[in-house]
C-alpha atoms as a PDB file:
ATOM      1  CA  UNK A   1       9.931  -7.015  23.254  1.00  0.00           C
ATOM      2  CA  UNK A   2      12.709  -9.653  22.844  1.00  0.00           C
ATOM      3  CA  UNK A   3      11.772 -12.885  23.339  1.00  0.00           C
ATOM      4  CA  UNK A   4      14.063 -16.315  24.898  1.00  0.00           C
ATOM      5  CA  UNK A   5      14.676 -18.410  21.632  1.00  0.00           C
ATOM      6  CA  UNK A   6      12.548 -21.398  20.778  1.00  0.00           C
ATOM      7  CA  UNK A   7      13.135 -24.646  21.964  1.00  0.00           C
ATOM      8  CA  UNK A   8      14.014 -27.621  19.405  1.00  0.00           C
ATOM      9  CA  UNK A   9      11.624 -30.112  18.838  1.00  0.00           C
ATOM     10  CA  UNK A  10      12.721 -34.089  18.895  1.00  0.00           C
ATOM     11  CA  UNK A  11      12.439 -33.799  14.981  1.00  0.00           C
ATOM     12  CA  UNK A  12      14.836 -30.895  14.795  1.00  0.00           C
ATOM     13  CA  UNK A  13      12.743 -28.045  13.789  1.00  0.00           C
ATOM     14  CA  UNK A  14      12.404 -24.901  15.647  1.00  0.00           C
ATOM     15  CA  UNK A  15       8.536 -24.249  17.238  1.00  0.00           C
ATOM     16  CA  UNK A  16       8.829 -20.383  15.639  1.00  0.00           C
ATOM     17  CA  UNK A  17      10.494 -18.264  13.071  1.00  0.00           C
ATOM     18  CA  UNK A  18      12.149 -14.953  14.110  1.00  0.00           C
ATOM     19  CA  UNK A  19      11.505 -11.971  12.482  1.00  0.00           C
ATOM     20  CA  UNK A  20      12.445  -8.547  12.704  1.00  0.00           C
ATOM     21  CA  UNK A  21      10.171  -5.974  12.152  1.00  0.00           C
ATOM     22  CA  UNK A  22      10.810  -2.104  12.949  1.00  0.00           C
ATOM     23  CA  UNK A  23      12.604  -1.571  15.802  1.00  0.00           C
ATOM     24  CA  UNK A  24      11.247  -4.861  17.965  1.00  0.00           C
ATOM     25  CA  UNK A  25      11.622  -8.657  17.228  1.00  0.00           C
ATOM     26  CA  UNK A  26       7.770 -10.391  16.541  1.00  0.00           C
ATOM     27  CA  UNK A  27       7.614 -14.345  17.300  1.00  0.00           C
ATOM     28  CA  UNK A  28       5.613 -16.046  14.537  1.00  0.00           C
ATOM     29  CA  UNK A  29       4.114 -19.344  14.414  1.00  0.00           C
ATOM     30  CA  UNK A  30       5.083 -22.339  12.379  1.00  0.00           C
ATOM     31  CA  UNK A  31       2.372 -22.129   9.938  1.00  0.00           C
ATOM     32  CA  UNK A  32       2.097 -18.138   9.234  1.00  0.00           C
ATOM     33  CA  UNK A  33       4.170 -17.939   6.107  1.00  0.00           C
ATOM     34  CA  UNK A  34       5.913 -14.348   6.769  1.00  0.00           C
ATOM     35  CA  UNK A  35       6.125 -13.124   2.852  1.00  0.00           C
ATOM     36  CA  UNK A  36       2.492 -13.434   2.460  1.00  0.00           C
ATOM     37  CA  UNK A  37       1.413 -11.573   5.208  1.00  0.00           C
ATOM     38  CA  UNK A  38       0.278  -7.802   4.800  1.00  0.00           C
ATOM     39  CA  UNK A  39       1.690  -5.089   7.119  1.00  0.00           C
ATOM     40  CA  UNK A  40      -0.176  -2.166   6.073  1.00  0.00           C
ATOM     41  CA  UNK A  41       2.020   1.403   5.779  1.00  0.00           C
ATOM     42  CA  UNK A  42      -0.837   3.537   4.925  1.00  0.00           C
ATOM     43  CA  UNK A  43      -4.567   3.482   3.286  1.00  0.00           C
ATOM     44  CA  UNK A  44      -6.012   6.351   1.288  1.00  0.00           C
ATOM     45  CA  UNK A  45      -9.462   5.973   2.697  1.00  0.00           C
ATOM     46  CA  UNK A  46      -9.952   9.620   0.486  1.00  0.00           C
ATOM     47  CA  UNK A  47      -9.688   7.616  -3.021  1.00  0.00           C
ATOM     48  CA  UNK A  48     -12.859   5.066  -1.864  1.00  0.00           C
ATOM     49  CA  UNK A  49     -14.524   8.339  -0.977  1.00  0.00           C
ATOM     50  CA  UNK A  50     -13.933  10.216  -4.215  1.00  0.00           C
ATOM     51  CA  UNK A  51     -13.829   7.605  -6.263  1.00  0.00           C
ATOM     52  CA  UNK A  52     -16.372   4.242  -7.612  1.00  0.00           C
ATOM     53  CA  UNK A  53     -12.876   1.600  -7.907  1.00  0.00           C
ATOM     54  CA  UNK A  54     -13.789  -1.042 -10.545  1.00  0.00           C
ATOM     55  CA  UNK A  55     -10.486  -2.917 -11.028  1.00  0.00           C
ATOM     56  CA  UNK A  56      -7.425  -2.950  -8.387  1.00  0.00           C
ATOM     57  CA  UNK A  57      -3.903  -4.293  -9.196  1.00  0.00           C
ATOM     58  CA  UNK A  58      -0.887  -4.920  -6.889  1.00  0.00           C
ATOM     59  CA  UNK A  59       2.769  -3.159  -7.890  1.00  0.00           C
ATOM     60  CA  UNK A  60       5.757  -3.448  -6.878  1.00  0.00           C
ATOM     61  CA  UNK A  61       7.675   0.381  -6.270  1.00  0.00           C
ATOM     62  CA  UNK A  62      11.135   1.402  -6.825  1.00  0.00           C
ATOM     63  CA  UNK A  63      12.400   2.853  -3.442  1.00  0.00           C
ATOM     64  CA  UNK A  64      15.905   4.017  -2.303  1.00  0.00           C
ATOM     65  CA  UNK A  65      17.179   2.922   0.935  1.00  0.00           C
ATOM     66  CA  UNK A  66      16.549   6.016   2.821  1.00  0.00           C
ATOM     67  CA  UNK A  67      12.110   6.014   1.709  1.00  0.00           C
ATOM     68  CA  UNK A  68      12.137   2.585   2.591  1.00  0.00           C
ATOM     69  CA  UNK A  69      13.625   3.137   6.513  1.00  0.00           C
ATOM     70  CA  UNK A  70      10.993   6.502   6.467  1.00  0.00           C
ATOM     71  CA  UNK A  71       8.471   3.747   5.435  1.00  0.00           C
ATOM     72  CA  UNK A  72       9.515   1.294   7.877  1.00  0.00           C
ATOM     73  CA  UNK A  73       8.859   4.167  10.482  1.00  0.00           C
ATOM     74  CA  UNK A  74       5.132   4.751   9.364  1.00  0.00           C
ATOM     75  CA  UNK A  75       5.160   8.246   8.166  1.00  0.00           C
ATOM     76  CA  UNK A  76       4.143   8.836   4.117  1.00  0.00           C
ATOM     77  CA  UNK A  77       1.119  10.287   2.815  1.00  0.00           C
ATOM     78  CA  UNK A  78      -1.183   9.200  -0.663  1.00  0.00           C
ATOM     79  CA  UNK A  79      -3.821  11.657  -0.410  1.00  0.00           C
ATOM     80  CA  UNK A  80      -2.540  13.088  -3.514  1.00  0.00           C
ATOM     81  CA  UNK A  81      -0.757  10.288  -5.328  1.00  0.00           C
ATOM     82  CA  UNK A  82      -2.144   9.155  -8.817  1.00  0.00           C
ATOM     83  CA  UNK A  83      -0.751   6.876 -11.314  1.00  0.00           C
ATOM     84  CA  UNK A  84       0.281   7.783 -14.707  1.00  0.00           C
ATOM     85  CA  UNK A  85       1.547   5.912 -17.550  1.00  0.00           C
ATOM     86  CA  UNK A  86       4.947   7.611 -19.443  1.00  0.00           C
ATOM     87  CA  UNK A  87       6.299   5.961 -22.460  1.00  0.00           C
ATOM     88  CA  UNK A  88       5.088   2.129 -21.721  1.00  0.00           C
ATOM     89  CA  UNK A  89       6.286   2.077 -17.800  1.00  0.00           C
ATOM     90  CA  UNK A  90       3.768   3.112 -14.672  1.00  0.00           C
ATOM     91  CA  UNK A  91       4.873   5.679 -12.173  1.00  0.00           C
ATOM     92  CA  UNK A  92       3.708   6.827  -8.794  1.00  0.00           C
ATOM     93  CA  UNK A  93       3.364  10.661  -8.980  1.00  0.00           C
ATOM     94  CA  UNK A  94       2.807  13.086  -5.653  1.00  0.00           C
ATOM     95  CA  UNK A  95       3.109  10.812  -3.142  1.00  0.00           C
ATOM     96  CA  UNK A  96       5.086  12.190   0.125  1.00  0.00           C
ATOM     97  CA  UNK A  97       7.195  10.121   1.818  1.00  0.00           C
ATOM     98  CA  UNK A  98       8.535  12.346   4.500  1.00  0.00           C
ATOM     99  CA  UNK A  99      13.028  12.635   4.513  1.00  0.00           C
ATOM    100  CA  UNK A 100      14.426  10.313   6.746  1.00  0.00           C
ATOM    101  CA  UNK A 101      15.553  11.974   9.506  1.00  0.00           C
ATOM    102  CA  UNK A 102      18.906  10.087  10.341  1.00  0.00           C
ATOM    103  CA  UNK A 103      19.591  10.453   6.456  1.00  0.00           C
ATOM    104  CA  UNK A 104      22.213  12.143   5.162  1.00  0.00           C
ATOM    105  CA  UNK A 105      22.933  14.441   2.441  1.00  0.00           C
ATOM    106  CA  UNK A 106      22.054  11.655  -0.088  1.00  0.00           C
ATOM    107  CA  UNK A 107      18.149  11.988   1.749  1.00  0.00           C
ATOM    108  CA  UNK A 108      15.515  11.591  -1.479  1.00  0.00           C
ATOM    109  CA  UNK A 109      13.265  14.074  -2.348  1.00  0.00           C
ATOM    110  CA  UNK A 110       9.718  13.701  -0.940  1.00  0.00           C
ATOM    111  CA  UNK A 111       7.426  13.889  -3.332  1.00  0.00           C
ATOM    112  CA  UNK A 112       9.739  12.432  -6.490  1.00  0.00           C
ATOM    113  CA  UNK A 113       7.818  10.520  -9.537  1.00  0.00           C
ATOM    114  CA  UNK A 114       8.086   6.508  -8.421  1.00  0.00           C
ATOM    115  CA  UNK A 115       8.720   4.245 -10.926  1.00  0.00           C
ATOM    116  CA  UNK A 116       5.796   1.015 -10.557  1.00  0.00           C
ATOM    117  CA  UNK A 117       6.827  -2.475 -11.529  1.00  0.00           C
ATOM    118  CA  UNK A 118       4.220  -3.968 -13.179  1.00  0.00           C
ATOM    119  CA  UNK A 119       4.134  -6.565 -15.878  1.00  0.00           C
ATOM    120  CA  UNK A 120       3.752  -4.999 -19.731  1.00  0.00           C
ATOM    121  CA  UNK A 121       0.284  -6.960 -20.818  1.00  0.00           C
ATOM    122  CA  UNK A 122      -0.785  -5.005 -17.005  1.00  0.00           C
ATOM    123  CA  UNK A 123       0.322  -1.959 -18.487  1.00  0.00           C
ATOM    124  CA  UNK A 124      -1.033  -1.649 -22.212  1.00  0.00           C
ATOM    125  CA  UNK A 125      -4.034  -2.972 -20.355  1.00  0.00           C
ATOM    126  CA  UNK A 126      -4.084  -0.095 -17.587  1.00  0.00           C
ATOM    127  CA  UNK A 127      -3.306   2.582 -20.368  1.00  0.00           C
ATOM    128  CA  UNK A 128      -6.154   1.591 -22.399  1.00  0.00           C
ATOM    129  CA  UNK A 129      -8.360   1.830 -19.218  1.00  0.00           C
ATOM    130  CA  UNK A 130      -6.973   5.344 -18.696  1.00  0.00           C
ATOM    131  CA  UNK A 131      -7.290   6.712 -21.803  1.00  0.00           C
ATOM    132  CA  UNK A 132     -11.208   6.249 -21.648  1.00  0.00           C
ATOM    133  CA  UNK A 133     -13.337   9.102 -20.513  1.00  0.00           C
ATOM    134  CA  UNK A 134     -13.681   9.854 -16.599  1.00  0.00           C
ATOM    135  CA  UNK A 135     -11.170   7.055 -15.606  1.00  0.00           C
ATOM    136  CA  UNK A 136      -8.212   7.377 -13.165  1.00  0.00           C
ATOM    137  CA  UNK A 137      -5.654   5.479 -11.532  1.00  0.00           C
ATOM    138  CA  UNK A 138      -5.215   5.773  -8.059  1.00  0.00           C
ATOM    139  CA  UNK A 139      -3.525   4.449  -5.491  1.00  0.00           C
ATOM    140  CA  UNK A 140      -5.523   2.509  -2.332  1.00  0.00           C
ATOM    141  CA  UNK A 141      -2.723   1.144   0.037  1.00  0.00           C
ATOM    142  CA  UNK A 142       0.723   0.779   0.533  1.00  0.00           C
ATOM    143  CA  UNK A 143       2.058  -2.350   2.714  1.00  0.00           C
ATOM    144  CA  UNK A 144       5.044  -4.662   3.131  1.00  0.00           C
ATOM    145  CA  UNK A 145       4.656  -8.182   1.856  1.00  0.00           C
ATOM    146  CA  UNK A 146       7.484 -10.027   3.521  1.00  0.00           C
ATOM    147  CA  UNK A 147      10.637  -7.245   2.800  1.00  0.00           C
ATOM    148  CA  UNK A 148       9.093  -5.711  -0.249  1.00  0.00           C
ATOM    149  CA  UNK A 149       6.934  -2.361  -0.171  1.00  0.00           C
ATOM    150  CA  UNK A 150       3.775  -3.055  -2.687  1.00  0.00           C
ATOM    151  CA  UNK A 151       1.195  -0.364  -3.615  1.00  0.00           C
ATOM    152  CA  UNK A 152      -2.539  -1.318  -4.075  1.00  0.00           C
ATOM    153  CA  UNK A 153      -3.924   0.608  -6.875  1.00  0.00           C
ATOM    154  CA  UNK A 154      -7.419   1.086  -8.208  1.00  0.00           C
ATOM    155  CA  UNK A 155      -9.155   1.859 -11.679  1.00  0.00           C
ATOM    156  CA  UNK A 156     -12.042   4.237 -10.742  1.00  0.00           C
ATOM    157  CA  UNK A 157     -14.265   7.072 -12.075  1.00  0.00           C
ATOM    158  CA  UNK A 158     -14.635  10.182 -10.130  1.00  0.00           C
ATOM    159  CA  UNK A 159     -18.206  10.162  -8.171  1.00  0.00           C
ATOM    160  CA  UNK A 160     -20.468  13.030  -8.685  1.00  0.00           C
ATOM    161  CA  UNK A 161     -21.526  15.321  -5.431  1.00  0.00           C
ATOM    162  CA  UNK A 162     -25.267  13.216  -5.206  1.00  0.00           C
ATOM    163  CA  UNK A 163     -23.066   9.918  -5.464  1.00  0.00           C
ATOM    164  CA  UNK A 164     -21.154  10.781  -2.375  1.00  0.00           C
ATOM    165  CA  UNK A 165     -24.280  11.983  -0.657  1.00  0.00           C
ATOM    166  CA  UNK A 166     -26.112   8.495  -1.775  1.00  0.00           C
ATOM    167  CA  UNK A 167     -22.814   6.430  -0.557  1.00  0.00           C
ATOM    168  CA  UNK A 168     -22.797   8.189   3.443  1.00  0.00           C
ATOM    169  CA  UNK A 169     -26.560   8.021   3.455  1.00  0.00           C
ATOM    170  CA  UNK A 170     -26.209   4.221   2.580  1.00  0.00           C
ATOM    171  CA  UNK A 171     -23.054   3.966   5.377  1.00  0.00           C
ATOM    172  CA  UNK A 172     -25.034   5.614   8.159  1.00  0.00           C
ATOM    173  CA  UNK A 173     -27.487   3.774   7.640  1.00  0.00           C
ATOM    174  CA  UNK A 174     -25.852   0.224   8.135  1.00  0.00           C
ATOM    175  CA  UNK A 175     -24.172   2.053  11.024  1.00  0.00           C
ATOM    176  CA  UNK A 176     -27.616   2.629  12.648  1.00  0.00           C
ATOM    177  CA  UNK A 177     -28.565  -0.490  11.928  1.00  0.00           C
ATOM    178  CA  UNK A 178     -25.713  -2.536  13.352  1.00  0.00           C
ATOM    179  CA  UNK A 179     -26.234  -0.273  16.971  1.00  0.00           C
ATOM    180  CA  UNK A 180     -29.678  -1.194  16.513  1.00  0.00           C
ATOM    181  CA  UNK A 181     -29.507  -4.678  16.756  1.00  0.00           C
END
C-alpha cells in the first residue's frame, strides 16, 4: 500500500515518517521511534517447551547480504539452533536460513556457524553459565530492531518428561479457566 505524502505542518515538520519495510511502504506516527520497535522474524516456541529459561540476553548476528533479504522475506528456522562459545567469541550454530532465491552464485550456505556480537564481560559471563552442569544456550527469537537483525537468547536447563507434563497441565488449565469466565 503506498500512501500520498504527509502534509507540512505550520512549524515545518512532517505529521509521519516513511519507512520501508519488505516489499510495501508502512506510515508511522510522530511519536513511534522506528529503531526501537520489534518486528519479529521468527520465535522458537520449542526452546520454552524444552527448556526452564533463567537468564535471556539480546545479540547482535553477523549476516551477509543475501540471509538478510531471505530474512526480510520471513522464511528461517531455530528449532535446532544453540549457542556455543569458541575461543572467547559466541556463535549461532544450526540455524537454517533458507538460500535466497534471486541470489546468485555467491548465495550463503544455510545452516553456516553465525558469529554473535556480544560484549566480552557478556561472554566470560555466558561461558561460565555454560560450563555448569545441565545448562544450555539457546536461542528464543529473532527480530529486526530498526535495520539490524537481533537474536533473543536464553540460559536454560533442559526440563525432565514430568516437568513438561506439570507445565501443559498448568497451561490447560488457565486455558479452561479463561473460557470459563
Amino acid at each position: 500500500m503506498i500512501t500520498a505524502p504527509s502534509r507540512v505542518t505550520e512549524l515545518g515538520r512532517q505529521n509521519s515518517a516513511y519507512g520501508l519495510v519488505g516489499e510495501s511502504f508502512f506510515l508511522y506516527p510522530i511519536g513511534v521511534d522506528v529503531s526501537t520497535e520489534k518486528r519479529m522474524i521468527m520465535q522458537n516456541r520449542r526452546a520454552r517447551h524444552e527448556y526452564t529459561i533463567s537468564d535471556t540476553y539480546e545479540a547482535g548476528i553477523v549476516l551477509v547480504g543475501t540471509e538478510v533479504k531471505s530474512l526480510r522475506a520471513g522464511h528461517g528456522n531455530l528449532t535446532e539452533a544453540f549457542v556455543t562459545i569458541d575461543h572467547g567469541e559466541a556463535w549461532l550454530r544450526q540455524a537454517y536460513i533458507p538460500e535466497y532465491t534471486f541470489g546468485n552464485r555467491f548465495n550463503h550456505e544455510p545452516k553456516r556457524p553465525r558469529k554473535l556480537l556480544l560484549h566480552a564481560q557478556e561472554i566470560h559471563k555466558l561461558h561460565g553459565k555454560i560450563k555448569e552442569k545441565g545448562f544450555s544456550a539457546v536461542p528464543l527469537s529473532m527480530y529486526f530492531r530498526g535495520a539490524k537483525v537481533k537474536v533473543e537468547f536464553g540460559l536454560g536447563k533442559g526440563k525432565k518428561l514430568h516437568d513438561k507434563r506439570q507445565s501443559e497441565k498448568e497451561k490447560s488449565a488457565k486455558r479452561e479457566m479463561r473460557q470459563h469466565y
